[in-house]
C-alpha atoms as a PDB file:
ATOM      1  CA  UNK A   1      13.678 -16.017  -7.911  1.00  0.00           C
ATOM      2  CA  UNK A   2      11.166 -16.407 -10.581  1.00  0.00           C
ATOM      3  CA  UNK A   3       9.115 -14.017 -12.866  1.00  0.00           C
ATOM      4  CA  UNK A   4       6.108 -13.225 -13.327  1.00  0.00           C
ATOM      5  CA  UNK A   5       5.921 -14.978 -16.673  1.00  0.00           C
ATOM      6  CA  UNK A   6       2.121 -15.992 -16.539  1.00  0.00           C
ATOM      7  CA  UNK A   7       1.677 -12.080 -16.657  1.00  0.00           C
ATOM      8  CA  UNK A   8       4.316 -10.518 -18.978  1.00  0.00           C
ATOM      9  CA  UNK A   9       2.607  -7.100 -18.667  1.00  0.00           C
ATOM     10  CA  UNK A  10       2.843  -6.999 -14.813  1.00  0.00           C
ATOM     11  CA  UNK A  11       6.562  -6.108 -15.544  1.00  0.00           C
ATOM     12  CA  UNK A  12       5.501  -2.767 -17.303  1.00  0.00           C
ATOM     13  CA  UNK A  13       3.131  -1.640 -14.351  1.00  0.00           C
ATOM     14  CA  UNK A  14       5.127  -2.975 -11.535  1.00  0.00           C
ATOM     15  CA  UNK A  15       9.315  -2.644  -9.955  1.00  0.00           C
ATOM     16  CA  UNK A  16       9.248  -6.583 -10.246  1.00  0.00           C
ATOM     17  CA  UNK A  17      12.777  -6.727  -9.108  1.00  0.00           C
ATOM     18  CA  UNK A  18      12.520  -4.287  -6.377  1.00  0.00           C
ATOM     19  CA  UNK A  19       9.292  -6.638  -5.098  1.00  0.00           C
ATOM     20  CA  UNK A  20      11.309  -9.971  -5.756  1.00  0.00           C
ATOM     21  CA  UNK A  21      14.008  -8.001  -3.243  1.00  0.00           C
ATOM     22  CA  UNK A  22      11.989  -7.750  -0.652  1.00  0.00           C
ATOM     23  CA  UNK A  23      10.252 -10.988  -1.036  1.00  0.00           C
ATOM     24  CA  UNK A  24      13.296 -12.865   0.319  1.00  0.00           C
ATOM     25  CA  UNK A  25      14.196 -10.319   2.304  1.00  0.00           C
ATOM     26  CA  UNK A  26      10.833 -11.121   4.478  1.00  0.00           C
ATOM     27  CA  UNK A  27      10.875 -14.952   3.502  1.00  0.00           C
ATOM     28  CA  UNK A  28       7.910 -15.112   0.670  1.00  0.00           C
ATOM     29  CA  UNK A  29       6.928 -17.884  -0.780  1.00  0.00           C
ATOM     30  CA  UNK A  30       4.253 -16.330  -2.966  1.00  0.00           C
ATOM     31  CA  UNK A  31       2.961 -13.356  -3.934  1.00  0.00           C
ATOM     32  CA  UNK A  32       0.250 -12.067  -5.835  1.00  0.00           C
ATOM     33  CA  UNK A  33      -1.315  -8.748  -6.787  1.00  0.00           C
ATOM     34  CA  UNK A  34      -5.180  -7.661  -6.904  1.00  0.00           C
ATOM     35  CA  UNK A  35      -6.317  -4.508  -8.728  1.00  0.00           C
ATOM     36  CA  UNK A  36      -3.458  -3.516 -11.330  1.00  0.00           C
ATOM     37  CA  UNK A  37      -4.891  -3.007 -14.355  1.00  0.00           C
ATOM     38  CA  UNK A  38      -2.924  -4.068 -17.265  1.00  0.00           C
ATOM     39  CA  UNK A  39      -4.229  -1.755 -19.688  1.00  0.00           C
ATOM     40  CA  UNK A  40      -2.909   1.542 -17.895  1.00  0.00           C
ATOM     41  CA  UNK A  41      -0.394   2.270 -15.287  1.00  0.00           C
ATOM     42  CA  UNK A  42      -1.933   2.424 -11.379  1.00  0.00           C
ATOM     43  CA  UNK A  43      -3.238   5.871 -10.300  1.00  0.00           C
ATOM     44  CA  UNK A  44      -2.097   7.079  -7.438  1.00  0.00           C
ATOM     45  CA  UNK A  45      -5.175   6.510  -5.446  1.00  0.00           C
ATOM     46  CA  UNK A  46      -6.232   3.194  -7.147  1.00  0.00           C
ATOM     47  CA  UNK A  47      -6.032   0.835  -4.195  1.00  0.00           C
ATOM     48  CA  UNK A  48      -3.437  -2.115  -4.962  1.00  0.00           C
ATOM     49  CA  UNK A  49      -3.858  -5.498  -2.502  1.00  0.00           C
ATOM     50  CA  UNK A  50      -1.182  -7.781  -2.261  1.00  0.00           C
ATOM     51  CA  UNK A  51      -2.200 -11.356  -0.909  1.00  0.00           C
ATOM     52  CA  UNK A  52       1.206 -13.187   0.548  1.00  0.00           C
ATOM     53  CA  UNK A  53       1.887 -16.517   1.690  1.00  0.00           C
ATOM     54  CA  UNK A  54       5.543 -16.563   3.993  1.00  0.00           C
ATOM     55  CA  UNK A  55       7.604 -19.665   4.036  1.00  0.00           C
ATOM     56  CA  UNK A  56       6.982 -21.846   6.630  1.00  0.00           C
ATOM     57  CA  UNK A  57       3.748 -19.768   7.374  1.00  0.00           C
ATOM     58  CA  UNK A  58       6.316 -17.922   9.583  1.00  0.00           C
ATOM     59  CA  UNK A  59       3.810 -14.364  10.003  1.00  0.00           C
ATOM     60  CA  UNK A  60       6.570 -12.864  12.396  1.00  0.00           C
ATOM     61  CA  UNK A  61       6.035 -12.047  15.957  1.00  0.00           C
ATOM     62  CA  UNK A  62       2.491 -10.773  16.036  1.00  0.00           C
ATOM     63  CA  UNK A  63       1.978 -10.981  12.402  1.00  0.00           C
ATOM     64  CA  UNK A  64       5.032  -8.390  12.255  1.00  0.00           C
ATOM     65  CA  UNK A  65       6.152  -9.381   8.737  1.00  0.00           C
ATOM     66  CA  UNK A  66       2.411  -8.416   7.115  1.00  0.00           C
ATOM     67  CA  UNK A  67       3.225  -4.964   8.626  1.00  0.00           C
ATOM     68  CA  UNK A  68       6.580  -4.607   7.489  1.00  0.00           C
ATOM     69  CA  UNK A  69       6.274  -6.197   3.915  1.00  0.00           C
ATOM     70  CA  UNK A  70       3.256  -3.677   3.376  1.00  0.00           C
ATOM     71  CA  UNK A  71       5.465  -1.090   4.236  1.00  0.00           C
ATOM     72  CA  UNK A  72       8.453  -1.682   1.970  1.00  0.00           C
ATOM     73  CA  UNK A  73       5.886  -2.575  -0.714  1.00  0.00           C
ATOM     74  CA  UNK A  74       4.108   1.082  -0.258  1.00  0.00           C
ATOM     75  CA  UNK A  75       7.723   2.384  -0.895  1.00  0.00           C
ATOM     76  CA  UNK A  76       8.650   0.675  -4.229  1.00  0.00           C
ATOM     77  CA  UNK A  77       5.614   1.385  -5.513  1.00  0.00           C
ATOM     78  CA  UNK A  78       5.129   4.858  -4.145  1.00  0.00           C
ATOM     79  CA  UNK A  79       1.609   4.704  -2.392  1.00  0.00           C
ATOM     80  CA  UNK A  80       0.092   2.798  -0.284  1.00  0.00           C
ATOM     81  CA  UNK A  81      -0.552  -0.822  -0.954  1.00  0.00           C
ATOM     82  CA  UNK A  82      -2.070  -3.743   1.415  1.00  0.00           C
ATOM     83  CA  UNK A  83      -1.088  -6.339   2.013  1.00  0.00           C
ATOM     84  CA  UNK A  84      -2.969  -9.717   3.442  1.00  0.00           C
ATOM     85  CA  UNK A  85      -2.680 -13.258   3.982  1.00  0.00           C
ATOM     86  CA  UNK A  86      -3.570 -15.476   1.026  1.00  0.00           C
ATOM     87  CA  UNK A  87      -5.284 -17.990   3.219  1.00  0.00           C
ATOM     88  CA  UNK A  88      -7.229 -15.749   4.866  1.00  0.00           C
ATOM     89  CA  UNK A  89      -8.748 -14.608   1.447  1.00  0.00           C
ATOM     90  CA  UNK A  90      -9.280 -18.283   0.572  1.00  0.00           C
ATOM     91  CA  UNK A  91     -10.709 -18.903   4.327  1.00  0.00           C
ATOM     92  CA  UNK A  92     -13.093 -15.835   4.318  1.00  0.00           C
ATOM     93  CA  UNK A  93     -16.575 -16.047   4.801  1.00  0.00           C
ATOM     94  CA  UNK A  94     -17.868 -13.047   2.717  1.00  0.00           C
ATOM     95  CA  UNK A  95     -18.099 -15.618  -0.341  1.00  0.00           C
ATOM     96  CA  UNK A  96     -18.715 -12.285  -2.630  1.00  0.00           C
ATOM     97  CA  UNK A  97     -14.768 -10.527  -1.542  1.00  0.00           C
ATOM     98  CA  UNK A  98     -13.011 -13.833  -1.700  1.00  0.00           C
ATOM     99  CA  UNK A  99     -14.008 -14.563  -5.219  1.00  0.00           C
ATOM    100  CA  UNK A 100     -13.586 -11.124  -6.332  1.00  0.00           C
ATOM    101  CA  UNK A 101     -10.518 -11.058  -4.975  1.00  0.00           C
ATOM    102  CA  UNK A 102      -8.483 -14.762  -6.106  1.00  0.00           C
ATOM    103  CA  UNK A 103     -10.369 -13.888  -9.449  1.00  0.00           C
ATOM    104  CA  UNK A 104      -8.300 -10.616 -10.065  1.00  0.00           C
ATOM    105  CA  UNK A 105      -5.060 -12.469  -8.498  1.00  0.00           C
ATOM    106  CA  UNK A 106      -2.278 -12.135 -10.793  1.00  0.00           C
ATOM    107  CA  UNK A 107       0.865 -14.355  -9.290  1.00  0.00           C
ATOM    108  CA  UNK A 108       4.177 -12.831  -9.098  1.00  0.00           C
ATOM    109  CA  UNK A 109       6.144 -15.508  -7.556  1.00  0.00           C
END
């Protein structure tokens, strides 16, 4: 699987290998994080979104994977993380979140 080389310092803030894990493990075909600064590690309460895209756009039965990829993801990292559809981001109609959001998206694979 690949790195995320576009953002070296992602590796010293994040369990990259742990996340590329459980990207094929749920069938990811990209992944990106919101709101990890790269100056300092997370805080436990910072709030860390995760915008995903699965292979074949194959959600799960009622968008089951979402669910369970937010889970594993609150594990690696030890708090709780969300997790939401990239296209939905790029789709949404509150012009204000999506470019806040796919401005602050850092690609991971």
């Amino acid at each position: 699987m690949s790195t995320a080389h576009d953002h070296p310092e992602l590796a010293t803030k994040l369990p990259l290998e742990r996340i590329y894990e459980l990207c094929q493990k749920h069938g990811v075909s990209e992944l990106s994080v919101c709101g990890v600064d790269c100056e300092e590690r997370p805080a436990a309460d910072d709030e860390t979104l995760f915008l995903v895209t699965f292979k074949d756009d194959d959600f799960g039965p009622w968008g089951s994977k979402l669910d369970e990829l937010e889970n594993d993801l609150s594990g690696v990292m030890h708090r709780k993380v969300h997790v939401t559809s990239r296209r939905g981001i790029e789709q949404s109609s509150n012009a204000v979140r999506r470019v806040q959001v796919l401005g602050s998206a850092k690609r991971i694979l």
